[in-house]
C-alpha atoms as a PDB file:
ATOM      1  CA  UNK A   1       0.000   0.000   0.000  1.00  0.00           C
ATOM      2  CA  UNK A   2       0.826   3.823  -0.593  1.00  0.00           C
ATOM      3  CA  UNK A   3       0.069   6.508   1.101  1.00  0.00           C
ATOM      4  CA  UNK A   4      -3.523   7.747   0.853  1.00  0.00           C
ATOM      5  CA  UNK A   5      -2.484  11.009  -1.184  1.00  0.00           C
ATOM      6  CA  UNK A   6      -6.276  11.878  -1.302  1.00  0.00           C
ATOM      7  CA  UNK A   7      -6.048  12.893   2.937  1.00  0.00           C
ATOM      8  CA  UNK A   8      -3.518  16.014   2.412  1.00  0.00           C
ATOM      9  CA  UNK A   9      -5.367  18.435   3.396  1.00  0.00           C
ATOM     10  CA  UNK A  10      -8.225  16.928   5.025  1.00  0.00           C
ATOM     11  CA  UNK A  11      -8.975  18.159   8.787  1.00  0.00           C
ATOM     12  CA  UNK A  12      -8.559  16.227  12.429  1.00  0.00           C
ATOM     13  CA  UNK A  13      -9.178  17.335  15.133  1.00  0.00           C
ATOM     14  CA  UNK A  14     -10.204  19.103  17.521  1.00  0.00           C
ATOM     15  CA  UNK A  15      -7.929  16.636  19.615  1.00  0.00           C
ATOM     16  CA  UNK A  16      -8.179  17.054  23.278  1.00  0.00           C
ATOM     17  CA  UNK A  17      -5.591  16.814  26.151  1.00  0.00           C
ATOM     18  CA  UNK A  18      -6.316  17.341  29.538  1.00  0.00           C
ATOM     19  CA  UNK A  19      -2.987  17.789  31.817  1.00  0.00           C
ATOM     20  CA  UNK A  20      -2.288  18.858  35.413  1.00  0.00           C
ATOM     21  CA  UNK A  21       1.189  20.008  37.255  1.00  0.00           C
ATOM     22  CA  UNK A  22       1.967  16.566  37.178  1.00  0.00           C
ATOM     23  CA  UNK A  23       1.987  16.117  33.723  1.00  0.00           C
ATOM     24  CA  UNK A  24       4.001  18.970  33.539  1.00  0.00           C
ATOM     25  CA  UNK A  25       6.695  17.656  35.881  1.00  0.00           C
ATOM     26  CA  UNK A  26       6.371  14.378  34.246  1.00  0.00           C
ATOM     27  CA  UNK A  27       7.886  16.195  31.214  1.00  0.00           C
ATOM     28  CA  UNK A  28       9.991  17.832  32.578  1.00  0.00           C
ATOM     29  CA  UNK A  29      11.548  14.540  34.520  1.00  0.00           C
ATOM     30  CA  UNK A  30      11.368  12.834  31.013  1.00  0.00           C
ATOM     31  CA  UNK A  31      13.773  15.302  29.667  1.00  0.00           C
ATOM     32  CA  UNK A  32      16.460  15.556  32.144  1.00  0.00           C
ATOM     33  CA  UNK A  33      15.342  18.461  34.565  1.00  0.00           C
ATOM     34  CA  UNK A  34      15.838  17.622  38.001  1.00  0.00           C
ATOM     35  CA  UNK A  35      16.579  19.127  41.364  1.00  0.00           C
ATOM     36  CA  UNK A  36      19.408  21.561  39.606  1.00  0.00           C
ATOM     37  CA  UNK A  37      16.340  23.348  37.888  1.00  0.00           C
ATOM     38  CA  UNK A  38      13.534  22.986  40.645  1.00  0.00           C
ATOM     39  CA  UNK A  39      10.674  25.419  39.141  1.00  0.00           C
ATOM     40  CA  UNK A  40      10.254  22.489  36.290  1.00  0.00           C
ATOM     41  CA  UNK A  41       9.685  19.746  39.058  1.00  0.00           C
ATOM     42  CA  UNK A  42       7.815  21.192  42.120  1.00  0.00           C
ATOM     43  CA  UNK A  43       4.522  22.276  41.795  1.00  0.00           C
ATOM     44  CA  UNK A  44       5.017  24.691  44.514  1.00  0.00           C
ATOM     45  CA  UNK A  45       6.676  27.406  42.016  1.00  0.00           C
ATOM     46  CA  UNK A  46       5.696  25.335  38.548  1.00  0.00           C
ATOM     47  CA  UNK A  47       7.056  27.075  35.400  1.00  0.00           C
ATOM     48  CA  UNK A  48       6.265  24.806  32.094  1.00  0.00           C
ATOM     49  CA  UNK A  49       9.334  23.860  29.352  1.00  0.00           C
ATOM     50  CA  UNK A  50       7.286  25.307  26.550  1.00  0.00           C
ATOM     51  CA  UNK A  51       8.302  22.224  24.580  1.00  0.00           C
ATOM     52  CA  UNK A  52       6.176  19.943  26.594  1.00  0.00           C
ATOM     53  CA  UNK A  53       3.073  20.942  24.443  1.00  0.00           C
ATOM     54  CA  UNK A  54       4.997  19.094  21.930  1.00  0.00           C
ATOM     55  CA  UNK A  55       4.542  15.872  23.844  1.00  0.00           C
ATOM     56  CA  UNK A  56       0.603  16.842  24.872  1.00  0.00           C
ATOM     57  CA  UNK A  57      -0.646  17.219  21.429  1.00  0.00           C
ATOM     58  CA  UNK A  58       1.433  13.786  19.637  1.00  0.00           C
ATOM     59  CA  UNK A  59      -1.689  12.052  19.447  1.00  0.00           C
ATOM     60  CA  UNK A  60      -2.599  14.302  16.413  1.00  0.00           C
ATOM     61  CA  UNK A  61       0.060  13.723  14.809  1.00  0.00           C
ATOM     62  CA  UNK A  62       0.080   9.963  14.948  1.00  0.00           C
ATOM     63  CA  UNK A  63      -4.039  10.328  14.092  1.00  0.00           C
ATOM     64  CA  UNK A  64      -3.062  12.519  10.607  1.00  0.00           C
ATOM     65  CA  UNK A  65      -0.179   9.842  10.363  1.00  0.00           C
ATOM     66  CA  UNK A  66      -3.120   7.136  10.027  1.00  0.00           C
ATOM     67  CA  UNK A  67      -5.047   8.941   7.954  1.00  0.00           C
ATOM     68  CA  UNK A  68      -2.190   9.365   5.314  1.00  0.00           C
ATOM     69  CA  UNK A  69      -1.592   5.624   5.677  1.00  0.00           C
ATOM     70  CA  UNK A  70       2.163   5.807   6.679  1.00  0.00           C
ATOM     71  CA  UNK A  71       3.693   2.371   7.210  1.00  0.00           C
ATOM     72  CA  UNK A  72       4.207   2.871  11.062  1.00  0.00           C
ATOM     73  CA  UNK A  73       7.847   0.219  10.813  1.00  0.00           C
ATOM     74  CA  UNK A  74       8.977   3.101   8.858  1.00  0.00           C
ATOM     75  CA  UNK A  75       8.267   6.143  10.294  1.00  0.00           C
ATOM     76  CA  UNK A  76      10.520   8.721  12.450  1.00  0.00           C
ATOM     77  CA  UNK A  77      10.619  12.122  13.045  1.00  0.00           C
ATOM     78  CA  UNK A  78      12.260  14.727  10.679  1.00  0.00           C
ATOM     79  CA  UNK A  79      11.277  18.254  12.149  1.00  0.00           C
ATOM     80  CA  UNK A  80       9.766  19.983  14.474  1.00  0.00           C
ATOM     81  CA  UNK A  81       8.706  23.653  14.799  1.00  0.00           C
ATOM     82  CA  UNK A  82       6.812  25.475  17.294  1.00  0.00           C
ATOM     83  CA  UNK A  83       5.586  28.911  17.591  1.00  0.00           C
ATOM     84  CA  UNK A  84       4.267  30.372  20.882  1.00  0.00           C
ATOM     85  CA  UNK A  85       1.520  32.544  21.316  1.00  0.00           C
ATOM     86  CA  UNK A  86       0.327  32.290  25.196  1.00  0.00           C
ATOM     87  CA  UNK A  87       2.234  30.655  27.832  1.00  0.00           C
ATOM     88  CA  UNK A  88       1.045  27.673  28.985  1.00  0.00           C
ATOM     89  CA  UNK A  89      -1.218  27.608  32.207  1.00  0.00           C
ATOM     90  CA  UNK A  90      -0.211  24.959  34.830  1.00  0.00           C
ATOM     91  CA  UNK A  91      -3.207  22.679  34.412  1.00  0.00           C
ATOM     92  CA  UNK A  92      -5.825  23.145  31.559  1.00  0.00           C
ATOM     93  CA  UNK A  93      -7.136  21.497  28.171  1.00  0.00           C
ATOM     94  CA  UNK A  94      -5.424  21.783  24.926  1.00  0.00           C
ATOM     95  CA  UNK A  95      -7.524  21.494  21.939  1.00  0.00           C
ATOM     96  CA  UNK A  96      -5.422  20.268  18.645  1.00  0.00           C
ATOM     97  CA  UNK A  97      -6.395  20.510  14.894  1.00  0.00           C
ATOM     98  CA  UNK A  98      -4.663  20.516  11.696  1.00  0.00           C
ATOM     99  CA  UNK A  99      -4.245  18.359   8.602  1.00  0.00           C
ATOM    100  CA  UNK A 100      -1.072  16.898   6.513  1.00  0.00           C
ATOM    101  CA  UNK A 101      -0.768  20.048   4.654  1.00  0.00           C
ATOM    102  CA  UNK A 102       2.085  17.782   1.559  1.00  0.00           C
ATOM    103  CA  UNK A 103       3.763  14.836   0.886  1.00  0.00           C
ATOM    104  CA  UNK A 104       6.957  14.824  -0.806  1.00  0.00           C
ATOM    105  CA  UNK A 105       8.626  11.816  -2.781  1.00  0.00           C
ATOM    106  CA  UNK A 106      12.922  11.352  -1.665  1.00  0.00           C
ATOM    107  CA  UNK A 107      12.149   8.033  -3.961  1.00  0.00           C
ATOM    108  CA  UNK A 108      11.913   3.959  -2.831  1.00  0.00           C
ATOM    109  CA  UNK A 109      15.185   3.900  -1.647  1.00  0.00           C
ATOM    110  CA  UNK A 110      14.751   6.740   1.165  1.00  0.00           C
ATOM    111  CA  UNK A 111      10.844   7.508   1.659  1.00  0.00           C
ATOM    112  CA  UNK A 112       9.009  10.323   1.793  1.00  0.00           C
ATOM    113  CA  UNK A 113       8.339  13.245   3.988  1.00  0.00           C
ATOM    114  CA  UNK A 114       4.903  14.224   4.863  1.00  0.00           C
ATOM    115  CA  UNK A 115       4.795  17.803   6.295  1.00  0.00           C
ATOM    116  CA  UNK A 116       1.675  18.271   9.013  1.00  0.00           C
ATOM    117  CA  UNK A 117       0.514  21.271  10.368  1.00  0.00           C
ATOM    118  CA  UNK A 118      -1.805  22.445  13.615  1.00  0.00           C
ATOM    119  CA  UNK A 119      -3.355  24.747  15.972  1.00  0.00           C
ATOM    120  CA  UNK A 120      -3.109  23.948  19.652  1.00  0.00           C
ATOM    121  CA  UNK A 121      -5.549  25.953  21.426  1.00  0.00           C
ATOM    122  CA  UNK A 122      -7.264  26.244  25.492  1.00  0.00           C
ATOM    123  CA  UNK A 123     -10.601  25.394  25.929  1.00  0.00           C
ATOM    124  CA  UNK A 124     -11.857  28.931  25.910  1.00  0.00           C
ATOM    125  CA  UNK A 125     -10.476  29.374  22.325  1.00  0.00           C
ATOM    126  CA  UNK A 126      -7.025  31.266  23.057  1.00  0.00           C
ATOM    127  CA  UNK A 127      -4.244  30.646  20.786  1.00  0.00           C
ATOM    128  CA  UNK A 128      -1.014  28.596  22.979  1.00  0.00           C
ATOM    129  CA  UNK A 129       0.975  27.537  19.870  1.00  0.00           C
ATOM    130  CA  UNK A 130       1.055  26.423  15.953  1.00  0.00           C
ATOM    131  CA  UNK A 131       3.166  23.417  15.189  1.00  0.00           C
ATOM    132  CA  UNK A 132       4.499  22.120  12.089  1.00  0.00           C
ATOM    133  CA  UNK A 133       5.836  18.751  12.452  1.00  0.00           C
ATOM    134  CA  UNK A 134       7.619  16.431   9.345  1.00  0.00           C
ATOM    135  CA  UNK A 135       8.134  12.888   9.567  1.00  0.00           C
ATOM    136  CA  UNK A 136       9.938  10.882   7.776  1.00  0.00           C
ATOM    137  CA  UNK A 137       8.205   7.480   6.038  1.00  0.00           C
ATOM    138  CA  UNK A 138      11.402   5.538   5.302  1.00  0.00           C
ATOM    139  CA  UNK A 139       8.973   2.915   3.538  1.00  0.00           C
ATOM    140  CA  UNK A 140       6.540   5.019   1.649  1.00  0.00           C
ATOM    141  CA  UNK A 141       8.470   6.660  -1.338  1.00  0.00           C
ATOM    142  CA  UNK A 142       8.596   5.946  -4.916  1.00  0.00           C
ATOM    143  CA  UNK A 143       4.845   7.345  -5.387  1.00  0.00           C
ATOM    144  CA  UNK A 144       6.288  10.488  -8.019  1.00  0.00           C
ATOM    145  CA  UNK A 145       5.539  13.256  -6.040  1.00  0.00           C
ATOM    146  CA  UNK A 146       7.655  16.130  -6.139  1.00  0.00           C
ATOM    147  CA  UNK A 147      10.962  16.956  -4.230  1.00  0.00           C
ATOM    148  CA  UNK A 148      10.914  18.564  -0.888  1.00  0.00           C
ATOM    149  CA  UNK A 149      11.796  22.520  -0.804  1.00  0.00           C
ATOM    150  CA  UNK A 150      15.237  23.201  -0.226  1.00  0.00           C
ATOM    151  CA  UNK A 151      15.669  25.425   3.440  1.00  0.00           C
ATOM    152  CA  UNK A 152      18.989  25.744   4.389  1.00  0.00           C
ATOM    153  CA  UNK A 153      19.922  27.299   8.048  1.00  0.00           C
ATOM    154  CA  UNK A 154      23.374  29.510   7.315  1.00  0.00           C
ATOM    155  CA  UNK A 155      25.929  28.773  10.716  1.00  0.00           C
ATOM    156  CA  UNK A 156      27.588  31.509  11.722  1.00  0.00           C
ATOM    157  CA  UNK A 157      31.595  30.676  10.256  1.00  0.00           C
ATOM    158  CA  UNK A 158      32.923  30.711  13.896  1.00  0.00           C
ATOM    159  CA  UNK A 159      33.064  28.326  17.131  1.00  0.00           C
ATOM    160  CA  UNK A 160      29.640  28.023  19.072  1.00  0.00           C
ATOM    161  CA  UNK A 161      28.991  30.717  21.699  1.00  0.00           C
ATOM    162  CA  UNK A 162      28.102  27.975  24.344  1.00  0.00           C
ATOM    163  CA  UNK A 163      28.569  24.457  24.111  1.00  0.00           C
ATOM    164  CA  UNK A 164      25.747  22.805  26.994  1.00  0.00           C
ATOM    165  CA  UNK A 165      26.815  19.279  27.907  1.00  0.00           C
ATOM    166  CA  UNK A 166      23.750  16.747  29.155  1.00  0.00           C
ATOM    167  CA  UNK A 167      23.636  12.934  30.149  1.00  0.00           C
ATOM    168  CA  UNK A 168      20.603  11.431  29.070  1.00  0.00           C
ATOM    169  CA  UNK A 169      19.944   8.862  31.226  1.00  0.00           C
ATOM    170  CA  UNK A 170      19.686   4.885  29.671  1.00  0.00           C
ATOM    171  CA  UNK A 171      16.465   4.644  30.991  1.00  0.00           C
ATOM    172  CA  UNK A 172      15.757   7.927  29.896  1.00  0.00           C
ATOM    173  CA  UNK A 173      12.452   6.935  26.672  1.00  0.00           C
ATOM    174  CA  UNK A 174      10.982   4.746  29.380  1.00  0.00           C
ATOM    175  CA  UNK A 175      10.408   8.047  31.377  1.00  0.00           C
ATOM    176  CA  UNK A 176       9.305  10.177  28.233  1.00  0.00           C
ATOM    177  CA  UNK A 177       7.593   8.325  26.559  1.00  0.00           C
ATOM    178  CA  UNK A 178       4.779   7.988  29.527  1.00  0.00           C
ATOM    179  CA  UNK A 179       4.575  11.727  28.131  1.00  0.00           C
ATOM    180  CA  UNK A 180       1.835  10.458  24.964  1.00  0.00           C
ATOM    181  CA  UNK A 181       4.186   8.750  22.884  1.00  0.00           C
ATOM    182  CA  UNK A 182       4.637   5.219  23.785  1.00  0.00           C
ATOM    183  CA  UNK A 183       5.604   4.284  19.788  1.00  0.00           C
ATOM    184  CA  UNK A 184       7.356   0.962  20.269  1.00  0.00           C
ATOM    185  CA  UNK A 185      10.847   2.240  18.360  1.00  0.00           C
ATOM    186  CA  UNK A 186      11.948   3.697  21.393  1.00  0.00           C
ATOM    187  CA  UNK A 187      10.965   0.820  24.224  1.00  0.00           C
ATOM    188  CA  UNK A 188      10.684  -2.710  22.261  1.00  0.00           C
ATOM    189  CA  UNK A 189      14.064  -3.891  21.421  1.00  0.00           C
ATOM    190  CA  UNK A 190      12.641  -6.429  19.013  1.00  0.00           C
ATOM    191  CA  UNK A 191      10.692  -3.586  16.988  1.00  0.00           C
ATOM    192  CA  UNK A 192      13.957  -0.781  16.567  1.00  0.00           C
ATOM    193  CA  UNK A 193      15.933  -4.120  15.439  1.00  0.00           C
ATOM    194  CA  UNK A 194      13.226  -4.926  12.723  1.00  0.00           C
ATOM    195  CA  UNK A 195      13.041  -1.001  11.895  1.00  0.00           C
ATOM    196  CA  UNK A 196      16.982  -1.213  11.068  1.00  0.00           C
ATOM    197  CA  UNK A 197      18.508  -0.074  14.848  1.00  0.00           C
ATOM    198  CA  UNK A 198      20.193  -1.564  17.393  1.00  0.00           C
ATOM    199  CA  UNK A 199      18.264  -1.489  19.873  1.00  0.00           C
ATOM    200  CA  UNK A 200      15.460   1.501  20.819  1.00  0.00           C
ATOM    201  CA  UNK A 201      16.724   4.975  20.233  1.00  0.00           C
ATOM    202  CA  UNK A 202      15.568   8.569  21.874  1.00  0.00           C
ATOM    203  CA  UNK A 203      12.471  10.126  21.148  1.00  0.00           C
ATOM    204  CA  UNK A 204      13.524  13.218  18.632  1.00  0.00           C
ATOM    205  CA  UNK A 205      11.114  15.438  20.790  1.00  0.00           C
ATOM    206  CA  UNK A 206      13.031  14.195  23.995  1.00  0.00           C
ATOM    207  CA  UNK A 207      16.280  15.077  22.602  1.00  0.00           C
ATOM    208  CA  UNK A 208      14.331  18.561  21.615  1.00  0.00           C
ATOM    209  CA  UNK A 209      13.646  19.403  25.568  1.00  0.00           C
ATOM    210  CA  UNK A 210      16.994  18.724  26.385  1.00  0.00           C
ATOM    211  CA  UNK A 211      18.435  21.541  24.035  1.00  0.00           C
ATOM    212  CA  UNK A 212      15.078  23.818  25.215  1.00  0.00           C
ATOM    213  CA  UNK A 213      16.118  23.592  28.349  1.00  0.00           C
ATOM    214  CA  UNK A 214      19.735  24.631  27.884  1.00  0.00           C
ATOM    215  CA  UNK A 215      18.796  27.254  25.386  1.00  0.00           C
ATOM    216  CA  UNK A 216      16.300  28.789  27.995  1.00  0.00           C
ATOM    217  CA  UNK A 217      19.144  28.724  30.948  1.00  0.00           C
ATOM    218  CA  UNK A 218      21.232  30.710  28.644  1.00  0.00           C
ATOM    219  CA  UNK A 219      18.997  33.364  27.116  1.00  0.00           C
ATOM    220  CA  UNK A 220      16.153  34.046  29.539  1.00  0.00           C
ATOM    221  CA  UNK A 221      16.734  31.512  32.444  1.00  0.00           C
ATOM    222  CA  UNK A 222      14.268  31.356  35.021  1.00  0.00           C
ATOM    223  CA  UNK A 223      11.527  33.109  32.238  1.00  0.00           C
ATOM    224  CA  UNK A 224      10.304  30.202  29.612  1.00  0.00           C
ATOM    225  CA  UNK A 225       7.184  32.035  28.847  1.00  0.00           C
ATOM    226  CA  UNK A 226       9.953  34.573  27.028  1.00  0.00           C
ATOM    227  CA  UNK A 227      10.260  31.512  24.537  1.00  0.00           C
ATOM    228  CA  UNK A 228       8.495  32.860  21.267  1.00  0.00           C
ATOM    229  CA  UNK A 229      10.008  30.278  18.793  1.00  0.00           C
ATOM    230  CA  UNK A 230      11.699  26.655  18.469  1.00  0.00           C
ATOM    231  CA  UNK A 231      12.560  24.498  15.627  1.00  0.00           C
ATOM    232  CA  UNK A 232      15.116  21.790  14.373  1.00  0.00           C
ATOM    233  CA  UNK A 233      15.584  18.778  11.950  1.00  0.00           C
ATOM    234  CA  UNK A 234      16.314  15.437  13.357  1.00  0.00           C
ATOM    235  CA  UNK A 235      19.281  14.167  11.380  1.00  0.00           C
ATOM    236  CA  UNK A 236      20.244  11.088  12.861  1.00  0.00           C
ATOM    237  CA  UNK A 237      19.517   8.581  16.034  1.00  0.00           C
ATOM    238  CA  UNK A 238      20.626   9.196  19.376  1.00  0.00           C
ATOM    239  CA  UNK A 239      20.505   5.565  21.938  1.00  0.00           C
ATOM    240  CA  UNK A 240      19.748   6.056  25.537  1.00  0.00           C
ATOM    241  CA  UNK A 241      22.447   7.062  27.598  1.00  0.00           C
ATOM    242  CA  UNK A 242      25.161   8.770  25.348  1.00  0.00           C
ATOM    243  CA  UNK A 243      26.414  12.238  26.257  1.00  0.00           C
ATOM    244  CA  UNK A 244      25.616  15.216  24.303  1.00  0.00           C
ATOM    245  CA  UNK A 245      26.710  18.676  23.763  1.00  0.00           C
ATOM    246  CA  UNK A 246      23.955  21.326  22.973  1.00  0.00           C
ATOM    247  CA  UNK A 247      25.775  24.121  20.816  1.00  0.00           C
ATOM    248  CA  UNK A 248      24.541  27.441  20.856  1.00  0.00           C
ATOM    249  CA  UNK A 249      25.507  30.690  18.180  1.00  0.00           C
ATOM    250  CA  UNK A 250      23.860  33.811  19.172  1.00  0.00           C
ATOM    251  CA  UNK A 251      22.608  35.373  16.199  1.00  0.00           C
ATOM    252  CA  UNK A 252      20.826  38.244  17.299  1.00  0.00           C
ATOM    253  CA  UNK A 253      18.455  39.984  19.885  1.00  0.00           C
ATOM    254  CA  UNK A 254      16.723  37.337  21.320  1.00  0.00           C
ATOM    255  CA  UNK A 255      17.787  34.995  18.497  1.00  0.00           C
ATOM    256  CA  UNK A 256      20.013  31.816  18.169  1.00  0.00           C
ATOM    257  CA  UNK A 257      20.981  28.838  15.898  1.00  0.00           C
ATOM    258  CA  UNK A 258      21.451  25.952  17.699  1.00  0.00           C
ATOM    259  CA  UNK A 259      23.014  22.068  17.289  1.00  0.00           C
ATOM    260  CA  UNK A 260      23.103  18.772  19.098  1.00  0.00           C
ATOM    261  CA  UNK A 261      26.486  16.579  18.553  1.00  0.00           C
ATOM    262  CA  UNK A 262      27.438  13.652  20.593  1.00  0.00           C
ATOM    263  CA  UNK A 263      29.935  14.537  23.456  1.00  0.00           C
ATOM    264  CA  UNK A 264      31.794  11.116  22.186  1.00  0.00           C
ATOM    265  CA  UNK A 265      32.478  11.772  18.135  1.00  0.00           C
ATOM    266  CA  UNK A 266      31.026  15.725  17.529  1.00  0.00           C
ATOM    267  CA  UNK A 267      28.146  13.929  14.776  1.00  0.00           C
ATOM    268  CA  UNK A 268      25.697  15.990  14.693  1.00  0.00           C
ATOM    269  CA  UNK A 269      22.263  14.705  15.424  1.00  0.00           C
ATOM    270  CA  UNK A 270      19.975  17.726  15.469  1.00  0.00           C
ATOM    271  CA  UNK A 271      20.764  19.930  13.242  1.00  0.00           C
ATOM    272  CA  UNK A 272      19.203  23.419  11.551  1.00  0.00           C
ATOM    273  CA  UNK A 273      18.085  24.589  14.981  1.00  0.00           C
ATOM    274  CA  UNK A 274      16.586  28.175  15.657  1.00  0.00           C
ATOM    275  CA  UNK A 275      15.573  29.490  18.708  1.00  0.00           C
ATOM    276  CA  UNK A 276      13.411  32.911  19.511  1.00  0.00           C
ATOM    277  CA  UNK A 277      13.007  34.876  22.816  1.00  0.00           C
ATOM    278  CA  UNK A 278      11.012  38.187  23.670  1.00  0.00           C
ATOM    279  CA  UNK A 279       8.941  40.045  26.168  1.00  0.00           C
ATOM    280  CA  UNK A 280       7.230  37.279  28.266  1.00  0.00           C
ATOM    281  CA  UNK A 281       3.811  36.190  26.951  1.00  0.00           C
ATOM    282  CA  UNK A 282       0.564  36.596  27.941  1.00  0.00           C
ATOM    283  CA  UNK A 283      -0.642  33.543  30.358  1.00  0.00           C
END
């Protein structure tokens, strides 16, 4: 089977999610906050990683995912981009809809990538965030569509400004993905070795709150409601437990480009990162 070019475009949604502080800290637990960054974990003085409506809203995705007809043994995540528009209140409902907006053909040897795109909203109709998400179907090219537009992010010519060094923990998708995506690639050892890995890798959007987190304690630390933009591409696997470095190129006011290498060999495996701060937003 193909995928079901006749869904771009179609609607889902609205998708609901209904979280509490302990959600939140859940999150925040699942990508590597702990005691050295408190207001993420106690609900006491709760501030949210504005990536964690990332992991409250997955179900769409995997919903518009079925309704394309993506072959699920083939599927990971390519991108990821998130624009904020109200902070995030510490318990609430988040209402999700969108539709796989195009499909693009890399050919039968490498897939395709089918681009999705969504409003998350609250339950009294305020704006949080618009996501636009791009997974990869590894098993679905070769249908003739067209190539995917070419967007490259221009580096800076110079060493990073700040290189942030984290320790994912081996355990660490076991924690995450109790988040809202418990896809099997990243707990069944049996299904990443059948997909073509050794053994189950990191969650992309795990990875993702690890570099949010150290982009937030260097350009508005303490503030993540300042966060007004995040995005990256998800250029190779990372396994549980290997050290990475998150490196950081200020570009601008409030702006930054942003990589994820492995401590171990410097391969990078997020890449085209950008990162946007500004006066706090409304809650």
């Amino acid at each position: 089977m193909g995928l079901n070019l006749a869904a771009v475009g179609r609607r889902v949604g609205p998708v609901a999610r209904r979280y509490d502080w302990k959600d939140a800290v859940l999150y925040a637990l699942g990508v590597g906050a702990g005691f050295a960054e408190l207001d993420y974990c106690y609900e006491n003085r709760l501030k949210i990683i504005p990536t964690f409506g990332a992991a409250m809203t997955f179900e769409l995705i995997w919903q518009l995912a079925a309704l394309i007809e993506l072959n699920p043994a083939g599927v990971v995540h390519g991108e990821h981009e998130m624009v904020f528009l109200h902070a995030l209140p510490r318990e609430g409902t988040l209402l999700s809809e969108g539709a796989v907006t195009a499909c693009y053909d890399k050919g039968p040897a490498t897939g395709a990538l089918v681009v999705i795109e969504f409003e998350t909203r609250g339950a009294d109709g305020e704006p949080f965030f618009r996501t636009t998400a791009t997974m990869v179907a590894r098993l679905d090219g070769g249908f003739g569509g067209e190539e995917a537009p070419k967007r490259p992010v221009p580096f800076p010519d110079r060493r990073a400004d700040l290189a942030v060094p984290a320790l994912p923990a081996p355990d660490q998708p076991l924690i995450y993905r109790l988040s809202g995506d418990p896809f099997p690639l990243h707990v069944d050892p049996d299904f990443a070795r059948a997909a073509g890995f050794a053994g189950p890798i990191m969650h992309g959007l795990c990875t993702l709150g690890f570099a949010c987190r150290a982009l937030i304690g260097r350009y508005c630390p303490g503030a993540p409601e300042r966060v007004r933009r995040i995005a990256c591409r998800f250029k190779r696997p990372l396994y549980p437990g290997e050290p990475i470095t998150t490196l950081i190129w200020q570009t601008g006011s409030g702006q930054a480009l942003w990589k994820v290498v492995s401590s171990s060999d410097g391969a990078v495996i997020i890449d085209n990162g950008r990162f946007e701060t500004g006066e706090p937003l409304p809650g």
